[in-house]
ModelCIF file with pLDDT and N, C-alpha, C, O atoms, coordinates in Angstrom:
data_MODEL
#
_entry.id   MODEL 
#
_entity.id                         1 
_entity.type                       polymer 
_entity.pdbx_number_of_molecules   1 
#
_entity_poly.entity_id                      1 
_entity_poly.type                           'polypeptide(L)' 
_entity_poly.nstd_linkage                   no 
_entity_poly.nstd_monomer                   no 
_entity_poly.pdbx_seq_one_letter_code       
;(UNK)(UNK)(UNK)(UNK)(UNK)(UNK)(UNK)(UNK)(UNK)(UNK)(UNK)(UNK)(UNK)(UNK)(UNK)(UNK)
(UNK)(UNK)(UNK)(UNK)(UNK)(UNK)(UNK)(UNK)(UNK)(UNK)(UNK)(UNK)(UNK)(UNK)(UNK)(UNK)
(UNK)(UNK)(UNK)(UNK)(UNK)(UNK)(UNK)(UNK)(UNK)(UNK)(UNK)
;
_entity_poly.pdbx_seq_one_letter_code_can   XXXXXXXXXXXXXXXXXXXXXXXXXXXXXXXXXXXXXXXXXXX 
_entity_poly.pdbx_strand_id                 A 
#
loop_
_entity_poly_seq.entity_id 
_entity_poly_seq.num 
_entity_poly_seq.mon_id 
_entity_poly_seq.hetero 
1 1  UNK n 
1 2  UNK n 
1 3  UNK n 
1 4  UNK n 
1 5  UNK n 
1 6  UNK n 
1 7  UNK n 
1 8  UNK n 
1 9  UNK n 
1 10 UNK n 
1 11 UNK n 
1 12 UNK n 
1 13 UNK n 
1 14 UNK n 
1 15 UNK n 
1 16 UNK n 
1 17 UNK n 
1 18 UNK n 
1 19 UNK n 
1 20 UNK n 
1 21 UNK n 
1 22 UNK n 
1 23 UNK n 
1 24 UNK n 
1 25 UNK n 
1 26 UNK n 
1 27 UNK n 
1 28 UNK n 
1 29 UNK n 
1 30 UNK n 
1 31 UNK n 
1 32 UNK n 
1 33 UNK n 
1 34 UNK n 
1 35 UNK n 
1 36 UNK n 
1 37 UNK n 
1 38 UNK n 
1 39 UNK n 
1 40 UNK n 
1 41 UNK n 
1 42 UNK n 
1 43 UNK n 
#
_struct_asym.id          A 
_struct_asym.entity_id   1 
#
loop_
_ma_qa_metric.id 
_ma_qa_metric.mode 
_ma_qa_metric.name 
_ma_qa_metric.software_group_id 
_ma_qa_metric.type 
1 global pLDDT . pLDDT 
2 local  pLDDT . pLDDT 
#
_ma_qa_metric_global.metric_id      1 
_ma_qa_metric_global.metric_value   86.56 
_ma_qa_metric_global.model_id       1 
_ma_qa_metric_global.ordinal_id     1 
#
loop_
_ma_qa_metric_local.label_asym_id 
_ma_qa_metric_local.label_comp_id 
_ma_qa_metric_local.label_seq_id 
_ma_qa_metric_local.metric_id 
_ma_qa_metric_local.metric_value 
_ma_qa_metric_local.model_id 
_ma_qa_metric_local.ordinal_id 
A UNK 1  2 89.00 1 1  
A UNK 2  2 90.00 1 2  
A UNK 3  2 88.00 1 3  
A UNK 4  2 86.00 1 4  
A UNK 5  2 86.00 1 5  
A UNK 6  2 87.00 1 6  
A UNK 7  2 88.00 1 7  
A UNK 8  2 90.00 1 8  
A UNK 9  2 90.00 1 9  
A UNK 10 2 91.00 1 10 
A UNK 11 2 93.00 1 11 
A UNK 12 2 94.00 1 12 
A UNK 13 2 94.00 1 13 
A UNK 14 2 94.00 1 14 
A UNK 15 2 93.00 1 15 
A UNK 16 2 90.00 1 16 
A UNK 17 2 89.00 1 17 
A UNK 18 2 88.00 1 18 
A UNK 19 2 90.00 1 19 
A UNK 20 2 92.00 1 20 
A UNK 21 2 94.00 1 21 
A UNK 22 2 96.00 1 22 
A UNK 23 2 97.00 1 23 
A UNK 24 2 96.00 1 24 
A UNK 25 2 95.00 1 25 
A UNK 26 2 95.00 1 26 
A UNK 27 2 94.00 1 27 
A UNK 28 2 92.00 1 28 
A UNK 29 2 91.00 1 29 
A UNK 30 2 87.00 1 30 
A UNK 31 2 86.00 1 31 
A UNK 32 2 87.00 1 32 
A UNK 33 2 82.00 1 33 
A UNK 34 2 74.00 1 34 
A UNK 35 2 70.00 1 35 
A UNK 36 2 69.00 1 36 
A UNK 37 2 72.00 1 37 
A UNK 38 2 69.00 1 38 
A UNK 39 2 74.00 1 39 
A UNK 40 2 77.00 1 40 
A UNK 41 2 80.00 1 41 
A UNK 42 2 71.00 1 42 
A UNK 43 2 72.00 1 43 
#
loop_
_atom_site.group_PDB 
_atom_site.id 
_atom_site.type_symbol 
_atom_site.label_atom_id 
_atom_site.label_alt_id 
_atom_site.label_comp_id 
_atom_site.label_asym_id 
_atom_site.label_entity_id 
_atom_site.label_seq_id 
_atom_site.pdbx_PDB_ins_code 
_atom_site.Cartn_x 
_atom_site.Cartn_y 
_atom_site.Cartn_z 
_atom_site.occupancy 
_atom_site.B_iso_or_equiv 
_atom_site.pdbx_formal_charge 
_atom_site.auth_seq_id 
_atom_site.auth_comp_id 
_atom_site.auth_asym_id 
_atom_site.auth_atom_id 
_atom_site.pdbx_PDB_model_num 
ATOM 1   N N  . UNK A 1 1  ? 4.350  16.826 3.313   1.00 89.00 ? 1  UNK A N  1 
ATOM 2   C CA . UNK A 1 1  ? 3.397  16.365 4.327   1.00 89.00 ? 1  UNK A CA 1 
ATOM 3   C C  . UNK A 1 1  ? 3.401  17.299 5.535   1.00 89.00 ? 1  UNK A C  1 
ATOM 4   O O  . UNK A 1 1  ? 2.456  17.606 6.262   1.00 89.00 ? 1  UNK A O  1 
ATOM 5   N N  . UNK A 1 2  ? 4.824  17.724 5.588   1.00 90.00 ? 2  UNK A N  1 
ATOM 6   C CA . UNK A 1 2  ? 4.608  18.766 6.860   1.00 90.00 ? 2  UNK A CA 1 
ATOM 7   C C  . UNK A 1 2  ? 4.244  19.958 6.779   1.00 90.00 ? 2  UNK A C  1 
ATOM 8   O O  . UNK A 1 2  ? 4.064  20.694 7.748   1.00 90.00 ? 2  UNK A O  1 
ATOM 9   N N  . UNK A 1 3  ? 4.072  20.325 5.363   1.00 88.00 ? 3  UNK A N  1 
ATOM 10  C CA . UNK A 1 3  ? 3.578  21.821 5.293   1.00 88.00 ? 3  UNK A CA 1 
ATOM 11  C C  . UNK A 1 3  ? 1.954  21.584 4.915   1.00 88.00 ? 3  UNK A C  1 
ATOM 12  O O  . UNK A 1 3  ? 1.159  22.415 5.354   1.00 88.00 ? 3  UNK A O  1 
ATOM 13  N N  . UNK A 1 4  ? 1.719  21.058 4.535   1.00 86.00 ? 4  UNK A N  1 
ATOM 14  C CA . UNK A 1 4  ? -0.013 20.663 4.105   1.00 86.00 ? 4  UNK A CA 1 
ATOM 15  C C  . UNK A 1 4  ? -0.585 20.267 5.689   1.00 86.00 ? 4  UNK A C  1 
ATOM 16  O O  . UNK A 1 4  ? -1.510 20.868 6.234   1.00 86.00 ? 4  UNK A O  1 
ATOM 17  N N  . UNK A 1 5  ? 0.207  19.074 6.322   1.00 86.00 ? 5  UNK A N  1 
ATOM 18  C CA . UNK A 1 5  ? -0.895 18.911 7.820   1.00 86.00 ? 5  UNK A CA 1 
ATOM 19  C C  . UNK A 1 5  ? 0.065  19.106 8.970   1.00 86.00 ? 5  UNK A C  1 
ATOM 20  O O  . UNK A 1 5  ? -0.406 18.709 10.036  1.00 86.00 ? 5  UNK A O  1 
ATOM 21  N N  . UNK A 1 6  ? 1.162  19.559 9.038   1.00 87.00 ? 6  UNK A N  1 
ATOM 22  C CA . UNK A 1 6  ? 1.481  19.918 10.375  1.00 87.00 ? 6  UNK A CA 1 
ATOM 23  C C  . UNK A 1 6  ? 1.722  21.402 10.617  1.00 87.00 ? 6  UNK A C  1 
ATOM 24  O O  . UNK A 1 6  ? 1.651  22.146 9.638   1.00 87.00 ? 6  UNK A O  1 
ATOM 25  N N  . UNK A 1 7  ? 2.023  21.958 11.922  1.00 88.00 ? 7  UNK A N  1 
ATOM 26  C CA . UNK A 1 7  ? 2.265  23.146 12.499  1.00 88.00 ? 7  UNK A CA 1 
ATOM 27  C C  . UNK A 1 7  ? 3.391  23.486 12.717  1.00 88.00 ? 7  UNK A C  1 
ATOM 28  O O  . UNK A 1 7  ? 4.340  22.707 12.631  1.00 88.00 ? 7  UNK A O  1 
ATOM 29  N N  . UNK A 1 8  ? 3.529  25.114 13.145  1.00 90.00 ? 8  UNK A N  1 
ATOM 30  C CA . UNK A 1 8  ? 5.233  25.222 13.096  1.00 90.00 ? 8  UNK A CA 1 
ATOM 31  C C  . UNK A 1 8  ? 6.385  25.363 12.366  1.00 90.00 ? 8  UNK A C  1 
ATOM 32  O O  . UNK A 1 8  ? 6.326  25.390 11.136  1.00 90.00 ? 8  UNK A O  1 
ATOM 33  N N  . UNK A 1 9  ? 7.192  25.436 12.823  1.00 90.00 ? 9  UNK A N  1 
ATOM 34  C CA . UNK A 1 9  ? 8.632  25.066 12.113  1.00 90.00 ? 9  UNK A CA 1 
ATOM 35  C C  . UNK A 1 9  ? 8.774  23.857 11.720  1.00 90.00 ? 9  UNK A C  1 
ATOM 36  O O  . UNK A 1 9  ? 8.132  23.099 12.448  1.00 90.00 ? 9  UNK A O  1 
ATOM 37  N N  . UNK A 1 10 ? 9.479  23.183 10.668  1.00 91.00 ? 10 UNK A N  1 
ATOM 38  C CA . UNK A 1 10 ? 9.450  21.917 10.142  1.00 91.00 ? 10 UNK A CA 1 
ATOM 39  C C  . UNK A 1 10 ? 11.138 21.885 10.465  1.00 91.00 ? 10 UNK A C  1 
ATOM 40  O O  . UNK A 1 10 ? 11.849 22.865 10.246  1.00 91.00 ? 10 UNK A O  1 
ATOM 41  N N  . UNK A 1 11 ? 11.707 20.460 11.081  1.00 93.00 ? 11 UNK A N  1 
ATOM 42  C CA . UNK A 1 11 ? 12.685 20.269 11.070  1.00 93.00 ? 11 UNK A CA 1 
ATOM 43  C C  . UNK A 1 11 ? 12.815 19.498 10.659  1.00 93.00 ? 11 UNK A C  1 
ATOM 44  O O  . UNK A 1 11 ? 11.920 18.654 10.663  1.00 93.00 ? 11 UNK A O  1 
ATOM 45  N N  . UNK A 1 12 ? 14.351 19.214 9.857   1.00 94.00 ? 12 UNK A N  1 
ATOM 46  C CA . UNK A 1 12 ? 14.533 18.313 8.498   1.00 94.00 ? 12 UNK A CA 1 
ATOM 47  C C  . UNK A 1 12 ? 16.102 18.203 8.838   1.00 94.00 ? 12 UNK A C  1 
ATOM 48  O O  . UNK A 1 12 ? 17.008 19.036 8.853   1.00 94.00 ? 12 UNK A O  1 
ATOM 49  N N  . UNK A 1 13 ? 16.031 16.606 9.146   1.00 94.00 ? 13 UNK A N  1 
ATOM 50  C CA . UNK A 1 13 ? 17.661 16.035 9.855   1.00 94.00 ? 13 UNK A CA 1 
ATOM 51  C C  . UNK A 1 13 ? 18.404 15.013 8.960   1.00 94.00 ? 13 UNK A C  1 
ATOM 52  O O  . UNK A 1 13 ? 17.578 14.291 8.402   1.00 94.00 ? 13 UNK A O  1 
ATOM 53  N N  . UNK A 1 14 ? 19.539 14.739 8.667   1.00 94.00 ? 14 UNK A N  1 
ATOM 54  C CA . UNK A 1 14 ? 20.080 13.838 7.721   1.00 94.00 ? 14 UNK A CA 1 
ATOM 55  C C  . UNK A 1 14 ? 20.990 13.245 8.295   1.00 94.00 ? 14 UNK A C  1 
ATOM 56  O O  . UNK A 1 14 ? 21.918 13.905 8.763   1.00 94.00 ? 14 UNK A O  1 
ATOM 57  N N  . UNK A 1 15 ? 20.971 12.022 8.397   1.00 93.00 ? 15 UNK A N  1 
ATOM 58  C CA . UNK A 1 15 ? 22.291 10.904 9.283   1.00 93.00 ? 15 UNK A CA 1 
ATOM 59  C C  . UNK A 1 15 ? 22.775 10.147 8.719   1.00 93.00 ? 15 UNK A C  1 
ATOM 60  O O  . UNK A 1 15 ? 22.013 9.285  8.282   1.00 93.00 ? 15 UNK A O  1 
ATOM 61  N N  . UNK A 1 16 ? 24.106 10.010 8.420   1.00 90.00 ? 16 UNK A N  1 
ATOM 62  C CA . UNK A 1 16 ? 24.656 8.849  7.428   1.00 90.00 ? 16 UNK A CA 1 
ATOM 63  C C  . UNK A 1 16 ? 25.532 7.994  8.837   1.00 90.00 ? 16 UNK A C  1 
ATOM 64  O O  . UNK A 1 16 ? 26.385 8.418  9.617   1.00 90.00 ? 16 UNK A O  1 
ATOM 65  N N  . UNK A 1 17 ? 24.916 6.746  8.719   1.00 89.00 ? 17 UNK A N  1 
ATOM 66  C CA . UNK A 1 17 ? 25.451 5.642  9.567   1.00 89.00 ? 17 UNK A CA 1 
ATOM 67  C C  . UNK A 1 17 ? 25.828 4.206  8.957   1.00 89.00 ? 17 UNK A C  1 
ATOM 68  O O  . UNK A 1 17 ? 25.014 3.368  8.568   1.00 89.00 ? 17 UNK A O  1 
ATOM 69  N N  . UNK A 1 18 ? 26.964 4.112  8.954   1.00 88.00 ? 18 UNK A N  1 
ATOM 70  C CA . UNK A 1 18 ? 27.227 2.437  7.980   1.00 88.00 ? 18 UNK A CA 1 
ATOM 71  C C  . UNK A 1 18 ? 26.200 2.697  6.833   1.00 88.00 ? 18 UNK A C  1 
ATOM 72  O O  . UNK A 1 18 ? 26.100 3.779  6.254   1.00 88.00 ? 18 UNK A O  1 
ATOM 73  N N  . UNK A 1 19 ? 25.538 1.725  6.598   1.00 90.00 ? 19 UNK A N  1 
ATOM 74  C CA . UNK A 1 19 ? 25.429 1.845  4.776   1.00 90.00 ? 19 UNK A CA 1 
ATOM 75  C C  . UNK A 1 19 ? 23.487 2.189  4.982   1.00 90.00 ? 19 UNK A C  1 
ATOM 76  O O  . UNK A 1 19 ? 22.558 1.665  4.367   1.00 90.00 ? 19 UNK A O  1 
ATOM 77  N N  . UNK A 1 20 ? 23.456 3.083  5.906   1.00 92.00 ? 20 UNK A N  1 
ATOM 78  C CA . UNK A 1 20 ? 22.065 3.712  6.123   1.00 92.00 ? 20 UNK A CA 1 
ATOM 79  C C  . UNK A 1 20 ? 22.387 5.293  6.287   1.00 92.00 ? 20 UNK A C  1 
ATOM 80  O O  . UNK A 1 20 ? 23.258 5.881  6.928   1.00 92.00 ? 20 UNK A O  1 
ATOM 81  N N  . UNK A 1 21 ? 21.524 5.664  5.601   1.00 94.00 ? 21 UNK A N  1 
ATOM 82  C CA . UNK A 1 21 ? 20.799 7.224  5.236   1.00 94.00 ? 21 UNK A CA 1 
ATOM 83  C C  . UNK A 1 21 ? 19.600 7.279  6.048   1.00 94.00 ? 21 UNK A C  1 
ATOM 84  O O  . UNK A 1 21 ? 18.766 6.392  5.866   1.00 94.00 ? 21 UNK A O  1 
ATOM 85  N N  . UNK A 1 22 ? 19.319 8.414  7.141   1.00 96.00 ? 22 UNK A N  1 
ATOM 86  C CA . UNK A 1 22 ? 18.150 8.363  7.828   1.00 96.00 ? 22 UNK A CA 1 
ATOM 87  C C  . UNK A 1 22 ? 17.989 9.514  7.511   1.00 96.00 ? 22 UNK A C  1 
ATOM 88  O O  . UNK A 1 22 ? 18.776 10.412 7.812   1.00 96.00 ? 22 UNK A O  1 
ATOM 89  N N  . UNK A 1 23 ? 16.492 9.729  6.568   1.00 97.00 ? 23 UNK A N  1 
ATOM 90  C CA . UNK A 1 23 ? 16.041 11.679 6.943   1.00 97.00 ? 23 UNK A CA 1 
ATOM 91  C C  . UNK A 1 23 ? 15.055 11.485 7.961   1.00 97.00 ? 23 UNK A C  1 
ATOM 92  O O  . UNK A 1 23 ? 14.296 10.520 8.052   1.00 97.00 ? 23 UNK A O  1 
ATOM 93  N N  . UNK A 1 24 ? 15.126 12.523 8.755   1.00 96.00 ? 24 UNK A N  1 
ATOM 94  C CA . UNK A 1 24 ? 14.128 12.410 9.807   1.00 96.00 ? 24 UNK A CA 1 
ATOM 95  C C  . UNK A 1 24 ? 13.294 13.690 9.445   1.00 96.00 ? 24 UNK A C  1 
ATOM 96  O O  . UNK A 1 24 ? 14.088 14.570 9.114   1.00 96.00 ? 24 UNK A O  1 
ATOM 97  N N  . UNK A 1 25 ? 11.762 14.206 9.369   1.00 95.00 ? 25 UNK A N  1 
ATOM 98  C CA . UNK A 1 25 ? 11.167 15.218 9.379   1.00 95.00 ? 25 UNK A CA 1 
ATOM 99  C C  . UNK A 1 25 ? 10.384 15.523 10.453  1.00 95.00 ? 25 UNK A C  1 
ATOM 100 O O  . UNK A 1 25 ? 9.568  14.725 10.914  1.00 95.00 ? 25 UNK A O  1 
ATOM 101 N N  . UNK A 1 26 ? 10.596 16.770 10.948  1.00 95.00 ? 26 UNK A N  1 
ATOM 102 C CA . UNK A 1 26 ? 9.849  16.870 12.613  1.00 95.00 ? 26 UNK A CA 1 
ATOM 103 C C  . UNK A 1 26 ? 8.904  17.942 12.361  1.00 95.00 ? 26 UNK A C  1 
ATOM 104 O O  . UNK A 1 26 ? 9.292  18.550 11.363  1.00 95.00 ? 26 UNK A O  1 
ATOM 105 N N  . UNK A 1 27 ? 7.896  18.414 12.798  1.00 94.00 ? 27 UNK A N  1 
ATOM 106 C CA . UNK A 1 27 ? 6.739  19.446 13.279  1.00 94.00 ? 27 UNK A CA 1 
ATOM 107 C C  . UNK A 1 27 ? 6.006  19.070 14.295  1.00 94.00 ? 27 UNK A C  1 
ATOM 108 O O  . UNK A 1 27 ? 6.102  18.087 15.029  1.00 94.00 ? 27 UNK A O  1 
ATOM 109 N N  . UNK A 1 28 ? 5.193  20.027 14.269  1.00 92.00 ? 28 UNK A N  1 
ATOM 110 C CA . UNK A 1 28 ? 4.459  20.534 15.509  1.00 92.00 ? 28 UNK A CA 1 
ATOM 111 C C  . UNK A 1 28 ? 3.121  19.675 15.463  1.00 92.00 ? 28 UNK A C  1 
ATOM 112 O O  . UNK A 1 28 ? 2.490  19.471 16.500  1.00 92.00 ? 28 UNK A O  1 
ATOM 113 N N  . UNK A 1 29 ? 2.757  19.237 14.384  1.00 91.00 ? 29 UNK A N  1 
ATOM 114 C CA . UNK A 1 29 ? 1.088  18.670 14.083  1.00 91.00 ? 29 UNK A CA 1 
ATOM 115 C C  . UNK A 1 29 ? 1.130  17.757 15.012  1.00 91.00 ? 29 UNK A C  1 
ATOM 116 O O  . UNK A 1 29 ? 2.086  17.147 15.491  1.00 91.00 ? 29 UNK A O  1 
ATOM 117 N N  . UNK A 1 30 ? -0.369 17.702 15.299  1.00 87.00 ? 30 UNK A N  1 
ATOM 118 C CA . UNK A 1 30 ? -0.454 16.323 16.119  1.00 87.00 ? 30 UNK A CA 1 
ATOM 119 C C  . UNK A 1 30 ? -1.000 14.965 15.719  1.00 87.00 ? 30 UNK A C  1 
ATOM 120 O O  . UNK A 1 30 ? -0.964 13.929 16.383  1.00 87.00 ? 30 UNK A O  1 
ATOM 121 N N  . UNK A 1 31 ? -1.721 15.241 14.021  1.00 86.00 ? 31 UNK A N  1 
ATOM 122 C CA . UNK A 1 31 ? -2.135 14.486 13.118  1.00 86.00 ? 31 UNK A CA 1 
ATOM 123 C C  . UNK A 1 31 ? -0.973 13.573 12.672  1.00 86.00 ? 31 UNK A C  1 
ATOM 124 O O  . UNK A 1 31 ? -0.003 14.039 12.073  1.00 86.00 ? 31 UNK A O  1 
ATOM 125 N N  . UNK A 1 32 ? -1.066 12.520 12.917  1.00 87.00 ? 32 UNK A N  1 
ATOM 126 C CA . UNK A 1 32 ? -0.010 11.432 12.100  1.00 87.00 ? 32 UNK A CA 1 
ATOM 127 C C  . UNK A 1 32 ? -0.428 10.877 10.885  1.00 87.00 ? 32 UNK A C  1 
ATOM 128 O O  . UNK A 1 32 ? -1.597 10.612 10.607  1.00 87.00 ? 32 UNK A O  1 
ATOM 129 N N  . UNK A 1 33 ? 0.648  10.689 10.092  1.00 82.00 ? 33 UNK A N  1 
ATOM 130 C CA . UNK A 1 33 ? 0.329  10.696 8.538   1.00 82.00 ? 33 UNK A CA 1 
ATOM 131 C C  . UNK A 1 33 ? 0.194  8.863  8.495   1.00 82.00 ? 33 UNK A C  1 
ATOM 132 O O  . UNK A 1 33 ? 0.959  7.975  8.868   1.00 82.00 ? 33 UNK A O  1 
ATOM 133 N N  . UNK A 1 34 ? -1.230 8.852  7.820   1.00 74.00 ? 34 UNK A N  1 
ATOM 134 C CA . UNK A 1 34 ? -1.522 7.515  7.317   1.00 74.00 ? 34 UNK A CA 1 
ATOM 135 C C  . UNK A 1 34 ? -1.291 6.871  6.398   1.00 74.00 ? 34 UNK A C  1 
ATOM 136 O O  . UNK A 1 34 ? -1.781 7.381  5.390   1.00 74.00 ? 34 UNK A O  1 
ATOM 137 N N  . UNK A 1 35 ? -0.524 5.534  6.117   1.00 70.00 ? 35 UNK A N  1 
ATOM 138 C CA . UNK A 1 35 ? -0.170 4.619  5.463   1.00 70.00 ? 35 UNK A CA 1 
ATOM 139 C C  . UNK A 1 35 ? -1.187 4.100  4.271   1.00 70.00 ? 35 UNK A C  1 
ATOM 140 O O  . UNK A 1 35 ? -1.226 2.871  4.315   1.00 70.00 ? 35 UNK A O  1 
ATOM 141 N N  . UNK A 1 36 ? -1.774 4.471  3.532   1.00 69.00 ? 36 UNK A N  1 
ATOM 142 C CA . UNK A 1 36 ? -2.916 3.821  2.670   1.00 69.00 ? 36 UNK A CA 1 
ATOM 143 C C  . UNK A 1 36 ? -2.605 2.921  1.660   1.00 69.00 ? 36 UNK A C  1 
ATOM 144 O O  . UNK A 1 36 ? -1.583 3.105  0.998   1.00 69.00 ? 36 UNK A O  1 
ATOM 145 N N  . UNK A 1 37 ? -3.293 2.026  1.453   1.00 72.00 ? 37 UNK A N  1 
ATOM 146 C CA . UNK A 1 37 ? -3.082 0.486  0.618   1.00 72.00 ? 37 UNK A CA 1 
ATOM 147 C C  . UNK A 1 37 ? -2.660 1.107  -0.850  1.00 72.00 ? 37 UNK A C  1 
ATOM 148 O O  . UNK A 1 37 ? -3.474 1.981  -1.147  1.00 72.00 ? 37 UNK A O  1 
ATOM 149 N N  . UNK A 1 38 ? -1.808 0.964  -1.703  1.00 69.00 ? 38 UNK A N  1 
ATOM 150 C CA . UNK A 1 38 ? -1.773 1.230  -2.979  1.00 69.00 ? 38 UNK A CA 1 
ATOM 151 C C  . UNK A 1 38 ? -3.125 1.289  -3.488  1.00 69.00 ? 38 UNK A C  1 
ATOM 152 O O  . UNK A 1 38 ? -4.012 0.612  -2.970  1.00 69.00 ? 38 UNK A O  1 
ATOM 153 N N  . UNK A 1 39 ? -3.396 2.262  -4.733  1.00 74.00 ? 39 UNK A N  1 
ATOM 154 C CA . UNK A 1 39 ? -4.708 2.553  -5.188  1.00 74.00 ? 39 UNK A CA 1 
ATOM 155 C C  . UNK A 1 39 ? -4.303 3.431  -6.150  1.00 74.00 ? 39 UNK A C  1 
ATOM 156 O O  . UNK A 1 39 ? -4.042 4.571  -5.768  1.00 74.00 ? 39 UNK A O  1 
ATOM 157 N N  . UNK A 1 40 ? -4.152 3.084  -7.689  1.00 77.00 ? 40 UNK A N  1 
ATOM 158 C CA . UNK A 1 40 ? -3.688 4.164  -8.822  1.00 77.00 ? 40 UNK A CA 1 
ATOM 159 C C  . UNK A 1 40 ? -5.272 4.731  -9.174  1.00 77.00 ? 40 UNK A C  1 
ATOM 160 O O  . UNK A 1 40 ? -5.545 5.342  -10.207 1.00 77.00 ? 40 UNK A O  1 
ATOM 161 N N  . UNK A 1 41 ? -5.972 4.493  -8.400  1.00 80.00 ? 41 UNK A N  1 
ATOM 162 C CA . UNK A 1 41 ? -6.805 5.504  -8.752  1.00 80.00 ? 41 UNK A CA 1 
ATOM 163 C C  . UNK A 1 41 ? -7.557 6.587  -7.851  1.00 80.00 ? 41 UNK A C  1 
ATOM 164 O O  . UNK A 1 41 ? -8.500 7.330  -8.122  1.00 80.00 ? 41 UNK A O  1 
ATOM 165 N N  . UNK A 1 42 ? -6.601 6.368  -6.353  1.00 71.00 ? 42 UNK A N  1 
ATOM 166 C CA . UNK A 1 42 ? -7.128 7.577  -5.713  1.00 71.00 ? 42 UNK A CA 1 
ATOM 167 C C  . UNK A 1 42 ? -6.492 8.499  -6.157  1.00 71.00 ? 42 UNK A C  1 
ATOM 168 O O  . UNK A 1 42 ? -5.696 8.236  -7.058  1.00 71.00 ? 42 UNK A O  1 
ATOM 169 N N  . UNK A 1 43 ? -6.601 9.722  -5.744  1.00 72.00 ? 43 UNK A N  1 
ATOM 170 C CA . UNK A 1 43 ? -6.093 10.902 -6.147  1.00 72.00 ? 43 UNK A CA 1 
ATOM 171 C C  . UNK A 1 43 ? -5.220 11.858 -4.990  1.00 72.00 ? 43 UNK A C  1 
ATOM 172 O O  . UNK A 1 43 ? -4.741 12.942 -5.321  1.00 72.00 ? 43 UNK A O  1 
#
């Protein structure tokens, strides 16, 4: 997602806290990536 719509350097962070795994992915875009309803037939 960050190389298709954002800018920049892509930063890519990994946190292990109690029984959680956080990846975090950072860039420059200013486009925020949209949530869309399940649909096996978009593409």
């Amino acid at each position: 997602n960050a190389v298709k719509y954002g800018s920049g350097p892509m930063e890519l962070s990994l946190l292990l806290a109690g029984d959680t795994l956080s990846v975090t992915v950072r860039d420059g875009g200013a486009t925020l990536p949209r949530h869309w309803s399940a649909d096996p037939r978009r593409v």
